[in-house]
PDB file of N, CA and C in Angstrom:
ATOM      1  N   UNK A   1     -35.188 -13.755  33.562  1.00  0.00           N
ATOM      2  CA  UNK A   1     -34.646 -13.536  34.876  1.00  0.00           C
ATOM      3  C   UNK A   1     -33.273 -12.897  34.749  1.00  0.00           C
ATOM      4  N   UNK A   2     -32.276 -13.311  34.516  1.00  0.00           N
ATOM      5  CA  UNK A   2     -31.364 -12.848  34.093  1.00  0.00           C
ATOM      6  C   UNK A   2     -30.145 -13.648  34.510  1.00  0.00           C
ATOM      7  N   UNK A   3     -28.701 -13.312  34.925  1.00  0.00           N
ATOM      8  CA  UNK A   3     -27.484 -14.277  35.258  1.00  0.00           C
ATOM      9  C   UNK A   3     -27.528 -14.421  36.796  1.00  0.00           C
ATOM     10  N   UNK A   4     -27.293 -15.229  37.162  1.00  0.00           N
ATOM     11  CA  UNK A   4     -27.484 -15.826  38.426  1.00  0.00           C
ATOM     12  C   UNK A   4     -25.774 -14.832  39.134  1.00  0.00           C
ATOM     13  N   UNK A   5     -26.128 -14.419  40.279  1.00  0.00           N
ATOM     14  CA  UNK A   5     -24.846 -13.530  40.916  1.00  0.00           C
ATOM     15  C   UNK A   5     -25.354 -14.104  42.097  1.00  0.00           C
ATOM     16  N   UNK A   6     -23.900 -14.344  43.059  1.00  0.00           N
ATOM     17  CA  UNK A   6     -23.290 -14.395  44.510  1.00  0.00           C
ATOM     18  C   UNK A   6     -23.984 -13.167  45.147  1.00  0.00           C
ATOM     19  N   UNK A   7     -24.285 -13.596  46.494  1.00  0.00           N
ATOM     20  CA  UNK A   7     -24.489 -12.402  47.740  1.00  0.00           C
ATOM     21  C   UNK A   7     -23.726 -13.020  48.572  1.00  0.00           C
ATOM     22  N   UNK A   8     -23.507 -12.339  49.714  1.00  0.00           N
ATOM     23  CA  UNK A   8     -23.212 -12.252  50.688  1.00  0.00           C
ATOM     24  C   UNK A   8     -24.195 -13.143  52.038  1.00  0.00           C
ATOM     25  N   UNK A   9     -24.110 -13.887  52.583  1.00  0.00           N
ATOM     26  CA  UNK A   9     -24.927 -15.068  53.537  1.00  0.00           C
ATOM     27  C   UNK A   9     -24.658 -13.803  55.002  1.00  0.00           C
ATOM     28  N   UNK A  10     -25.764 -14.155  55.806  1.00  0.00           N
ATOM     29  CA  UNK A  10     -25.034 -13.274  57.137  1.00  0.00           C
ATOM     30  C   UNK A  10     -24.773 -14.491  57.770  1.00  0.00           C
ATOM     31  N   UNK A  11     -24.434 -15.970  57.681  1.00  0.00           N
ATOM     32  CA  UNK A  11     -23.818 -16.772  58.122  1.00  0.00           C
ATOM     33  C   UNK A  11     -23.178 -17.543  57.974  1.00  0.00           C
ATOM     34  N   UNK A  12     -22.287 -18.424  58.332  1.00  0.00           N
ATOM     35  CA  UNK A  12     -21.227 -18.649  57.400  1.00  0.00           C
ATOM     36  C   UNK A  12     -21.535 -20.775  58.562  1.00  0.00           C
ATOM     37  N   UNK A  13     -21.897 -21.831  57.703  1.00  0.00           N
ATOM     38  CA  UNK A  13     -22.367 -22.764  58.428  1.00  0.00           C
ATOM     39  C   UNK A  13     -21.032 -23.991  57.849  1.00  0.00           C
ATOM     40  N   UNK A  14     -20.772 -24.856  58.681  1.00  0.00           N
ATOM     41  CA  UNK A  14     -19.834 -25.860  58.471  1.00  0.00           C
ATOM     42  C   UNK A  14     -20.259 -26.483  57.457  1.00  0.00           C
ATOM     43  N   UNK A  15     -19.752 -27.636  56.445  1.00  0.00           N
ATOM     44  CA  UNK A  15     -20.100 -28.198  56.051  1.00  0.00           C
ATOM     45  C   UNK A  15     -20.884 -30.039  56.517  1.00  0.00           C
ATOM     46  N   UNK A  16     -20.053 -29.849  58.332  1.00  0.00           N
ATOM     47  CA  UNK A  16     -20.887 -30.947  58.957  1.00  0.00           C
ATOM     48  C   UNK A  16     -21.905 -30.948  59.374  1.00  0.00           C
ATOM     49  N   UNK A  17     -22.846 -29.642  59.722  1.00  0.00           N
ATOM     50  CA  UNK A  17     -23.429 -28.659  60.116  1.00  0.00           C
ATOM     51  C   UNK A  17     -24.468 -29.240  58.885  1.00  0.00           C
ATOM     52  N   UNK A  18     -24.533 -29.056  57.543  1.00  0.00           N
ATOM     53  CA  UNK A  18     -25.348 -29.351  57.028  1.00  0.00           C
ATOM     54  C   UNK A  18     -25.545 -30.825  56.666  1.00  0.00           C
ATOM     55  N   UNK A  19     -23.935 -31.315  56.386  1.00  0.00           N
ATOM     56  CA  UNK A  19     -24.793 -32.909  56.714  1.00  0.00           C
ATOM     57  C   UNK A  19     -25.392 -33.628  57.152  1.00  0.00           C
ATOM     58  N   UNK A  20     -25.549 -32.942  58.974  1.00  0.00           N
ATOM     59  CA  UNK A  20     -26.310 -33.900  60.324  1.00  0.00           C
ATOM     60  C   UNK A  20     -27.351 -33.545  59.779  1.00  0.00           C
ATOM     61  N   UNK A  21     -27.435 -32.314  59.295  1.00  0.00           N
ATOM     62  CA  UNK A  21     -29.340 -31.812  59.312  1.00  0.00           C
ATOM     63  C   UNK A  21     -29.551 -32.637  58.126  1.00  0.00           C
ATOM     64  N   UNK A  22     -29.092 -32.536  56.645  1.00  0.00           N
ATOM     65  CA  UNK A  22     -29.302 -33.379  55.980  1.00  0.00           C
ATOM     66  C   UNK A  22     -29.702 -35.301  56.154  1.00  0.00           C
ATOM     67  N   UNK A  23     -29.007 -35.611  57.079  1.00  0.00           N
ATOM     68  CA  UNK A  23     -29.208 -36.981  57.540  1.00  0.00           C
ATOM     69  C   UNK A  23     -30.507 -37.013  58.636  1.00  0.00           C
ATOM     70  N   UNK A  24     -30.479 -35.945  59.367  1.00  0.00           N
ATOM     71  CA  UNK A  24     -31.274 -36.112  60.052  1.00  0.00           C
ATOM     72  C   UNK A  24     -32.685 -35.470  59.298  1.00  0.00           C
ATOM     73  N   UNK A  25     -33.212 -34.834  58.038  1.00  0.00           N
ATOM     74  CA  UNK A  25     -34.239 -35.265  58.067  1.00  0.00           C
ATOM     75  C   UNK A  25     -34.711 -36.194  56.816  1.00  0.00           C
ATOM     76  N   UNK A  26     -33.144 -36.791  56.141  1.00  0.00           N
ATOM     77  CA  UNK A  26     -33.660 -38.447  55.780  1.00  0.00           C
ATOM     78  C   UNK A  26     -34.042 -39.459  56.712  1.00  0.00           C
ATOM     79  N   UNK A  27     -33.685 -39.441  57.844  1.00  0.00           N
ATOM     80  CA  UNK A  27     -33.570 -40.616  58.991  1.00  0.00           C
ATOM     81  C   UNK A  27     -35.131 -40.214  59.017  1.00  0.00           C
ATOM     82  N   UNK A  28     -35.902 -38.909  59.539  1.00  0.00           N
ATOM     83  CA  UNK A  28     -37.299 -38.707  60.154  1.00  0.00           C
ATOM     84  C   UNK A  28     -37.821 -38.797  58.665  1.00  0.00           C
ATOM     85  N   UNK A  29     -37.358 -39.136  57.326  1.00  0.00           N
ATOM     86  CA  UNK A  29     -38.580 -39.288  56.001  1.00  0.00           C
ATOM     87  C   UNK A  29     -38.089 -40.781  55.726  1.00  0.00           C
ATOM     88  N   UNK A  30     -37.694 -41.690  57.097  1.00  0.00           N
ATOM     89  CA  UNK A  30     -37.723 -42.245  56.791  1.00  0.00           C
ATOM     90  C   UNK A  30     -36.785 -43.065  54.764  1.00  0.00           C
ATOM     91  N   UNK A  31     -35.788 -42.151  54.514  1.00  0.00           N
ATOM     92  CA  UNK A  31     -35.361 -42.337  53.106  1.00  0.00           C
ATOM     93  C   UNK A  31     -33.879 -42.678  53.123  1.00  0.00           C
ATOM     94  N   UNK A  32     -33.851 -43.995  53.234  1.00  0.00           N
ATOM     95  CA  UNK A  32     -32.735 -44.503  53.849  1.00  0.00           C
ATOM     96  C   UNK A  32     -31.815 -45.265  51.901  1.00  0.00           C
ATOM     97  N   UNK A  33     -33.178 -45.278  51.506  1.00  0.00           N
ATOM     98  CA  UNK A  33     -32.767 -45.677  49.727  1.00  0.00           C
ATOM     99  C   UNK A  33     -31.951 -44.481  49.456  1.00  0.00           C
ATOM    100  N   UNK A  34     -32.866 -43.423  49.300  1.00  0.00           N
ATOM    101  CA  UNK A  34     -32.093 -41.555  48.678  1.00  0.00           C
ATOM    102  C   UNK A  34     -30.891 -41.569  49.597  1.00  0.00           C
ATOM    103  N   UNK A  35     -30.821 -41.594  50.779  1.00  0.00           N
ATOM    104  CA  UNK A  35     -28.921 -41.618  51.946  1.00  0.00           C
ATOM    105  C   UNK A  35     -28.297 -42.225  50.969  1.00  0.00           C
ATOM    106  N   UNK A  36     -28.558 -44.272  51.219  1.00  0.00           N
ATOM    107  CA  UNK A  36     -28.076 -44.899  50.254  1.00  0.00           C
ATOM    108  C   UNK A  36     -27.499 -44.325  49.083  1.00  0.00           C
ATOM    109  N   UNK A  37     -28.191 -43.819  48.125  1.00  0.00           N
ATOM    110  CA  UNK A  37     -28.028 -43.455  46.250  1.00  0.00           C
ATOM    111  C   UNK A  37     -27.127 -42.694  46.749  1.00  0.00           C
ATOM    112  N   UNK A  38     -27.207 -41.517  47.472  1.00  0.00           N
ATOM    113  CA  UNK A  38     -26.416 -39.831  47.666  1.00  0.00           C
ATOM    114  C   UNK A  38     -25.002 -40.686  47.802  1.00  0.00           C
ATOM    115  N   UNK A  39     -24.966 -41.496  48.939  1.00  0.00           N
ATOM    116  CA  UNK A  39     -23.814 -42.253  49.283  1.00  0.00           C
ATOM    117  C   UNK A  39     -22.855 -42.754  47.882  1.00  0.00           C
ATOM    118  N   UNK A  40     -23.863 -43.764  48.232  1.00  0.00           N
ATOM    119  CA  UNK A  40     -22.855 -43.995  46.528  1.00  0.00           C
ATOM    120  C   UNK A  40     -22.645 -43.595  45.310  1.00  0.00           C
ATOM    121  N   UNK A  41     -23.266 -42.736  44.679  1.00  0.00           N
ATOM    122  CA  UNK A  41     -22.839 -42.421  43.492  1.00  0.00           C
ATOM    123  C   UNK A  41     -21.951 -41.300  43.989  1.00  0.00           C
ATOM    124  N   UNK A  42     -22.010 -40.881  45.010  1.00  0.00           N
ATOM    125  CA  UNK A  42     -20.398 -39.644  45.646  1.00  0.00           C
ATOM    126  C   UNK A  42     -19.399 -40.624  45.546  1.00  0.00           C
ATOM    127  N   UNK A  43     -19.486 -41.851  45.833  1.00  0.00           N
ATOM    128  CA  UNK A  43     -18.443 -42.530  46.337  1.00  0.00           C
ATOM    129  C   UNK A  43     -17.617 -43.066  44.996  1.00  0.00           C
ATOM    130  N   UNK A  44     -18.742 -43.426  44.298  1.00  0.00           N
ATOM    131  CA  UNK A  44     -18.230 -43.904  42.906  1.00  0.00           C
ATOM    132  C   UNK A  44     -17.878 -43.022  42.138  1.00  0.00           C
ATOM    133  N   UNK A  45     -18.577 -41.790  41.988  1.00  0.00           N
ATOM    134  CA  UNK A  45     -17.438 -40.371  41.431  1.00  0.00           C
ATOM    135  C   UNK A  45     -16.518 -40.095  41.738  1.00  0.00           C
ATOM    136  N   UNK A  46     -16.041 -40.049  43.264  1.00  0.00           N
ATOM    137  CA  UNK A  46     -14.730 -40.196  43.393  1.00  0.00           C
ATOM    138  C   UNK A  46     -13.679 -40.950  43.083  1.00  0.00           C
ATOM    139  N   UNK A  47     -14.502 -42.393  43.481  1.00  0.00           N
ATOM    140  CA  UNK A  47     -13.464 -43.601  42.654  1.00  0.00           C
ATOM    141  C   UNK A  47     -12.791 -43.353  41.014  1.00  0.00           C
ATOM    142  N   UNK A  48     -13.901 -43.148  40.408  1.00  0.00           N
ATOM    143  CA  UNK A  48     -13.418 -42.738  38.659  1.00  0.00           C
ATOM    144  C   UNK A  48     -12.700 -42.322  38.859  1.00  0.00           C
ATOM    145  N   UNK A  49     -12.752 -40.487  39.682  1.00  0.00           N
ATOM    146  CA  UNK A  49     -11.837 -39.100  39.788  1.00  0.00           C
ATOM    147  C   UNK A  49     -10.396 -39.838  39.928  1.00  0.00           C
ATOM    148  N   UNK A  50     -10.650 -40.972  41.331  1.00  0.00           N
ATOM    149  CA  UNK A  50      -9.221 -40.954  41.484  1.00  0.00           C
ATOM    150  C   UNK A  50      -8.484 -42.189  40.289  1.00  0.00           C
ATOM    151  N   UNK A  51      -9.441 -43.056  39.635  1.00  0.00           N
ATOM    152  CA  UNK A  51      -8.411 -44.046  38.849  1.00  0.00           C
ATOM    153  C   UNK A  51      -8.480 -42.984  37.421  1.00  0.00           C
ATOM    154  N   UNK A  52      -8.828 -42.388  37.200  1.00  0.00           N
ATOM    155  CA  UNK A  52      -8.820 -41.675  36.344  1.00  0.00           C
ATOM    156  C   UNK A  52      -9.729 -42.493  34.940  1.00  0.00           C
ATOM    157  N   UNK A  53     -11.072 -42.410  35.647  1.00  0.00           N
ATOM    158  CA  UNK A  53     -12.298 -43.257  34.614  1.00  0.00           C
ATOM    159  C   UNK A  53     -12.984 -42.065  34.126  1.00  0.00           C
ATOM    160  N   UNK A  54     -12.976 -41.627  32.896  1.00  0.00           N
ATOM    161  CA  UNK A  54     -13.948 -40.481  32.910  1.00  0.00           C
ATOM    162  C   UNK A  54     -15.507 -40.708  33.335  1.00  0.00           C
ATOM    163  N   UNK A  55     -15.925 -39.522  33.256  1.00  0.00           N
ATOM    164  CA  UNK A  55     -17.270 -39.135  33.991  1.00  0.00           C
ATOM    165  C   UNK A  55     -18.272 -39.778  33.012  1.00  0.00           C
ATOM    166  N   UNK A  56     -17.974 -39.821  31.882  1.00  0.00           N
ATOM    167  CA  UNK A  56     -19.013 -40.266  31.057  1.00  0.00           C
ATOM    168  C   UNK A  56     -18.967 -41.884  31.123  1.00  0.00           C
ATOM    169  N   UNK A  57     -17.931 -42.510  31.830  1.00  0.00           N
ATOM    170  CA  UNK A  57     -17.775 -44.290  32.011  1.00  0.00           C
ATOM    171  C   UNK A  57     -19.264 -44.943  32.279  1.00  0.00           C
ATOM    172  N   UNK A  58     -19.768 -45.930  31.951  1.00  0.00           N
ATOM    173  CA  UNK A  58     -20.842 -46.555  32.894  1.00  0.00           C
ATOM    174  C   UNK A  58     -20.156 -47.365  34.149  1.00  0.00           C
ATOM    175  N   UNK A  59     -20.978 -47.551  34.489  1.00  0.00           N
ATOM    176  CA  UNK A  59     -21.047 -48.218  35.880  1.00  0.00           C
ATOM    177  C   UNK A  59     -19.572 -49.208  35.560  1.00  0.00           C
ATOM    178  N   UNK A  60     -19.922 -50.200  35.022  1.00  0.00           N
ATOM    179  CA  UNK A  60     -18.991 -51.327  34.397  1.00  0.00           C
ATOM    180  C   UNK A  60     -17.915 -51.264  34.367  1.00  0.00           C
ATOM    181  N   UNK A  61     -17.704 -50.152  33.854  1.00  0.00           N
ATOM    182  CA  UNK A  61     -15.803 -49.086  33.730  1.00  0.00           C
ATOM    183  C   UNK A  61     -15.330 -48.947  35.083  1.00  0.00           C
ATOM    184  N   UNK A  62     -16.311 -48.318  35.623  1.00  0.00           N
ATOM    185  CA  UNK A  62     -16.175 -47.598  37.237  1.00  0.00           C
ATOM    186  C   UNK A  62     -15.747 -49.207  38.321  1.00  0.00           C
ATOM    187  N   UNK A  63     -16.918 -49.942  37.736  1.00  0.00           N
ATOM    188  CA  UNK A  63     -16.710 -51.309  38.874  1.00  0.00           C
ATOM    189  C   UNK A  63     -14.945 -52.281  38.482  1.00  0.00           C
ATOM    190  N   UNK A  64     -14.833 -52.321  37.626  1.00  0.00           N
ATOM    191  CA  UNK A  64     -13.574 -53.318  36.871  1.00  0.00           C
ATOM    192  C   UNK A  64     -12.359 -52.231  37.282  1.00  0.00           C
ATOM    193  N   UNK A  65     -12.111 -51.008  37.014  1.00  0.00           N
ATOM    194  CA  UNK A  65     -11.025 -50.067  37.062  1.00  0.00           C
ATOM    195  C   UNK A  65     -11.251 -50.129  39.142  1.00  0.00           C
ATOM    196  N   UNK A  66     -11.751 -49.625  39.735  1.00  0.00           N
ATOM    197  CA  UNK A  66     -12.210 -50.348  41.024  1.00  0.00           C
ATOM    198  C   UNK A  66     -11.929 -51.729  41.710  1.00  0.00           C
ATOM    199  N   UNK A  67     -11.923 -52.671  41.583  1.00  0.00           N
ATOM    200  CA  UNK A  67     -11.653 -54.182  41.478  1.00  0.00           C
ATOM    201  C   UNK A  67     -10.249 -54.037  41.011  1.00  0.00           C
ATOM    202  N   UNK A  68      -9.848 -53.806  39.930  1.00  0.00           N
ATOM    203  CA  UNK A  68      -8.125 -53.871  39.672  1.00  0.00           C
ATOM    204  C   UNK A  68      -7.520 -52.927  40.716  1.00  0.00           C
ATOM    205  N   UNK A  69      -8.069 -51.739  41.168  1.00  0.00           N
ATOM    206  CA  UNK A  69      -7.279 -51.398  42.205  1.00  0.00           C
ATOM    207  C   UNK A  69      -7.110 -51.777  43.448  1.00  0.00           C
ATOM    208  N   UNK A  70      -8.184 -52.162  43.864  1.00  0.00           N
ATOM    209  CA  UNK A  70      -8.521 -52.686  45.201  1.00  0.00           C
ATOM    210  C   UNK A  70      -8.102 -54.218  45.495  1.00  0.00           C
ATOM    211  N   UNK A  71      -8.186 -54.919  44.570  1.00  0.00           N
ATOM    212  CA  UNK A  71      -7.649 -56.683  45.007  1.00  0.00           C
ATOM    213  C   UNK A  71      -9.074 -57.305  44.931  1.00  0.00           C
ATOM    214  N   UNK A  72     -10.381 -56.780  45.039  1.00  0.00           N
ATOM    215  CA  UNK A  72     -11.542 -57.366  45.536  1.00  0.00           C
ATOM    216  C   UNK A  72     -12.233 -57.683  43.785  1.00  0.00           C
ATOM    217  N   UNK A  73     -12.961 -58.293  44.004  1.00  0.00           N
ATOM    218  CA  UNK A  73     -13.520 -59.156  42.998  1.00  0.00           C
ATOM    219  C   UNK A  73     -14.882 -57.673  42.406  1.00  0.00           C
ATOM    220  N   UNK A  74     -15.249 -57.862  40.971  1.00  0.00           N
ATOM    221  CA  UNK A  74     -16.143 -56.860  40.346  1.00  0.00           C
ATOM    222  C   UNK A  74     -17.604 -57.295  41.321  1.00  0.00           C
ATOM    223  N   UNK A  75     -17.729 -58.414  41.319  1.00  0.00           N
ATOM    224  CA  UNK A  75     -19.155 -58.678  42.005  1.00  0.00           C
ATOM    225  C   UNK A  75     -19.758 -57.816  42.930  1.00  0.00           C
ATOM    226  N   UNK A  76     -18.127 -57.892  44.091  1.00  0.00           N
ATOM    227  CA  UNK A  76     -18.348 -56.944  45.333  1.00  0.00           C
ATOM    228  C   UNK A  76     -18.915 -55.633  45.087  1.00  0.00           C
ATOM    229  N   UNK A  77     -17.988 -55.511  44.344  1.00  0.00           N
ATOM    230  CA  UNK A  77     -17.514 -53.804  43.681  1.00  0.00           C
ATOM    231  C   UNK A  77     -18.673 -53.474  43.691  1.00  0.00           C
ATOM    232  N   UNK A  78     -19.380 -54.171  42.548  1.00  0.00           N
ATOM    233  CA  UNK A  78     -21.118 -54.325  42.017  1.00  0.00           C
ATOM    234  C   UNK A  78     -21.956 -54.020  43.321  1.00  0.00           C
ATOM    235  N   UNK A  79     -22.096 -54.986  44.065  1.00  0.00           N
ATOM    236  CA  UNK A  79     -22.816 -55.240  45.189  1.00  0.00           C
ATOM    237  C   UNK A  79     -22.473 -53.890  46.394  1.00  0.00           C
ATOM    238  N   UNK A  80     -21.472 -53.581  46.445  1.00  0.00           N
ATOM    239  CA  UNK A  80     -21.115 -52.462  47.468  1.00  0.00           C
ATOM    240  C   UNK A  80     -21.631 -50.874  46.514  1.00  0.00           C
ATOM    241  N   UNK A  81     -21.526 -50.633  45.240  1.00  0.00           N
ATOM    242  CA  UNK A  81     -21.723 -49.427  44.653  1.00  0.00           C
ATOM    243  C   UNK A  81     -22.960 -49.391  43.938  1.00  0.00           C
ATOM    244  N   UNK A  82     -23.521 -50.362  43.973  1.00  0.00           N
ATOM    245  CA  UNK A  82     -25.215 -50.552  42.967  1.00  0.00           C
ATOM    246  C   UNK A  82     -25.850 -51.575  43.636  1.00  0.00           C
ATOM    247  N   UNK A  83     -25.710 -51.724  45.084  1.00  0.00           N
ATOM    248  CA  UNK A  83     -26.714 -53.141  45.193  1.00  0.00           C
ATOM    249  C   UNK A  83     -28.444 -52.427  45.586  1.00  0.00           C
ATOM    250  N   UNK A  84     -28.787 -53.203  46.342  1.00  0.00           N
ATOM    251  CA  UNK A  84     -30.285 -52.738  46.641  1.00  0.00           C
ATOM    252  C   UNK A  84     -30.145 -51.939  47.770  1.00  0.00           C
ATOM    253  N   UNK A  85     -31.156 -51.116  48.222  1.00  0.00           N
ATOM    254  CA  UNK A  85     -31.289 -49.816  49.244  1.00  0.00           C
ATOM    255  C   UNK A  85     -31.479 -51.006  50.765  1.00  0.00           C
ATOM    256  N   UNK A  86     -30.322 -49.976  51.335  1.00  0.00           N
ATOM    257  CA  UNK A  86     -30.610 -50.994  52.878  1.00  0.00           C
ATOM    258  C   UNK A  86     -32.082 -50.745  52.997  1.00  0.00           C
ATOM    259  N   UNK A  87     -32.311 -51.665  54.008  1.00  0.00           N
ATOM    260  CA  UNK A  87     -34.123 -52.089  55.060  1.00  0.00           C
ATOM    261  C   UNK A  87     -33.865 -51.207  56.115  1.00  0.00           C
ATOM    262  N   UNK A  88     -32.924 -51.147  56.789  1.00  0.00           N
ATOM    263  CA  UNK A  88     -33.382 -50.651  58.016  1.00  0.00           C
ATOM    264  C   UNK A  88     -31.992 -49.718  58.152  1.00  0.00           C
ATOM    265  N   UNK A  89     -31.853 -48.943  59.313  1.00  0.00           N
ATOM    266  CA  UNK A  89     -30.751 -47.816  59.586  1.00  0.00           C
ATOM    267  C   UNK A  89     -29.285 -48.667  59.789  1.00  0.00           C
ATOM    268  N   UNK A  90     -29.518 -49.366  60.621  1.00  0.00           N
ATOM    269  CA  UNK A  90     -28.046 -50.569  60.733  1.00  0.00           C
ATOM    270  C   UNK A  90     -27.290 -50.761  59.019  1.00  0.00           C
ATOM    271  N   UNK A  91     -28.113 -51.439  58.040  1.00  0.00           N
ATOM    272  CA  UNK A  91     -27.887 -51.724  57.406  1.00  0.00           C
ATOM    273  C   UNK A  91     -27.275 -50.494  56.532  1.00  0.00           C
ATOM    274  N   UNK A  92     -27.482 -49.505  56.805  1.00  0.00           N
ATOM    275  CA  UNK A  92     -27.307 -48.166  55.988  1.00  0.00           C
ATOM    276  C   UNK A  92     -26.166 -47.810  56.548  1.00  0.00           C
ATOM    277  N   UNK A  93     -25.952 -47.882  57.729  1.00  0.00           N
ATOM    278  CA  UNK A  93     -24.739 -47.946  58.217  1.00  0.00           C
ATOM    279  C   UNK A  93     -23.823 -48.529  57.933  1.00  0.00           C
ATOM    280  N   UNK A  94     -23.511 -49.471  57.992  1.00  0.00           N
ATOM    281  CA  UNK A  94     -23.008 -50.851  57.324  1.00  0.00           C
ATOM    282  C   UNK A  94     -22.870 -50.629  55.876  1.00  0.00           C
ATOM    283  N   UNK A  95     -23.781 -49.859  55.158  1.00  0.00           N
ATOM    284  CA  UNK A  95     -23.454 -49.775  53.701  1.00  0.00           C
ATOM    285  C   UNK A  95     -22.071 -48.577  53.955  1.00  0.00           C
ATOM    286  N   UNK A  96     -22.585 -47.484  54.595  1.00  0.00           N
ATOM    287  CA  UNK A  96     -21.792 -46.244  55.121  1.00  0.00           C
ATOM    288  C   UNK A  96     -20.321 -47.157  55.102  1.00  0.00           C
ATOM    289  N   UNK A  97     -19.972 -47.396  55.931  1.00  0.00           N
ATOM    290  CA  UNK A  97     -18.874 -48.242  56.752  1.00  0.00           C
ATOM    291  C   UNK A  97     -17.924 -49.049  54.942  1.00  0.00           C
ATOM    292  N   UNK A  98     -18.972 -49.568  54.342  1.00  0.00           N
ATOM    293  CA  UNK A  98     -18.507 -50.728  53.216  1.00  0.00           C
ATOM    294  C   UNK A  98     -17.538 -49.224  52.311  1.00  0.00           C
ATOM    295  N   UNK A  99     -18.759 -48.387  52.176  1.00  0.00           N
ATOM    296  CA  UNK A  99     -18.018 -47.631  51.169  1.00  0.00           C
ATOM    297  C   UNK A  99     -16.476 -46.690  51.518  1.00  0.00           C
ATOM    298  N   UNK A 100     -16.636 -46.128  52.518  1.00  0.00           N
ATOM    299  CA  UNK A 100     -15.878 -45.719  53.421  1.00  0.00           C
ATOM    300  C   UNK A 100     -14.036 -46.479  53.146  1.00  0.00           C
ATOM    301  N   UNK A 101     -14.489 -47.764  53.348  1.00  0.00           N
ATOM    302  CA  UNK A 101     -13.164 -48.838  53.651  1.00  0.00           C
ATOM    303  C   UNK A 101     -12.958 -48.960  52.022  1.00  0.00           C
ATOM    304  N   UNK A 102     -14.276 -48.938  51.339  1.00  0.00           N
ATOM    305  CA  UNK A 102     -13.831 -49.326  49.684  1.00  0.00           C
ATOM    306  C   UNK A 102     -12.692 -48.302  49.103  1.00  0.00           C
ATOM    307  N   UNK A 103     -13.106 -46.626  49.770  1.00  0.00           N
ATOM    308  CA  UNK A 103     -12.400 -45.570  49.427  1.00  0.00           C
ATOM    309  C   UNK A 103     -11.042 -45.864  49.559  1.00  0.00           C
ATOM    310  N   UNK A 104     -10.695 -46.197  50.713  1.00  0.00           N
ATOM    311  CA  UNK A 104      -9.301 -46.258  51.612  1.00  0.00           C
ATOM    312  C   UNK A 104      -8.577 -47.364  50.721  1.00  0.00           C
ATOM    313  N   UNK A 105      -9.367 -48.351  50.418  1.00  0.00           N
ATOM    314  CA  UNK A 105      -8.168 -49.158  49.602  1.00  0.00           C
ATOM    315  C   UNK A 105      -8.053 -49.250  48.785  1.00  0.00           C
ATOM    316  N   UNK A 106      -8.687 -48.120  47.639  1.00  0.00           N
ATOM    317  CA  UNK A 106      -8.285 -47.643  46.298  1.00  0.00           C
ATOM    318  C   UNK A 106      -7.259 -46.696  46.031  1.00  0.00           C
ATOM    319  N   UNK A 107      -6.134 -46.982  45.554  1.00  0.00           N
ATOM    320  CA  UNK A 107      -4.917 -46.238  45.287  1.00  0.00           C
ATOM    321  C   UNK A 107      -5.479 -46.240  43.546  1.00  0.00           C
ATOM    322  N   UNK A 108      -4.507 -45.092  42.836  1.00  0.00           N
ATOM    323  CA  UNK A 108      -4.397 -45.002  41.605  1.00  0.00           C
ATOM    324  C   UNK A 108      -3.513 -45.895  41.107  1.00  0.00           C
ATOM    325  N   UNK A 109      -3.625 -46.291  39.741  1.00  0.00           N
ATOM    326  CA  UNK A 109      -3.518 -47.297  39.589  1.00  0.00           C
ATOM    327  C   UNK A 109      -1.292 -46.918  38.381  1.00  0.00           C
TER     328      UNK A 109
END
């Protein structure tokens, strides 16, 4: 095939623009686990990015460096960045919401 090259789009789309559509057709496949995963492992890459955990850390690194910044116990950490896939949309929300607030009260350390 050969090297992959840039064109030109004739449209130029937000980046919220593709998230609704993105959410909206996990919500209609029903794939509230895959939201879930997408959710958190963004969330937990960022966390590393910002305590400065490299990329190659496991989970373990990511949850403890996390927990020392935040005040909150590894369990949580655990339970908010690896627990099980919400049941229903509320709950996915609610996961939404957990990670969200987890971001905000992680400073570098």
């Amino acid at each position: 095939m050969g090297r992959l090259v840039s064109e030109p789009l004739p449209v130029v789309v937000r980046s919220s623009e593709t998230t609704r559509g993105r959410a909206r057709l996990y919500r209609a496949g029903g794939a509230r686990g895959h939201a879930a995963a997408g959710l958190r492992a963004l969330t937990a890459q960022r966390l590393a990015r910002r305590l400065g955990v490299p990329a190659s850390a496991g989970r373990d690194v990511v949850v403890e460096a996390t927990a020392r910044a935040c005040g909150r116990t590894p369990d949580e950490i655990q339970h908010i960045l690896y627990g099980p896939p919400p049941t229903d949309d509320a709950a996915l929300l609610e996961l939404a919401t957990r990670l969200d607030t987890l971001e905000s009260e992680v400073h570098p350390l």
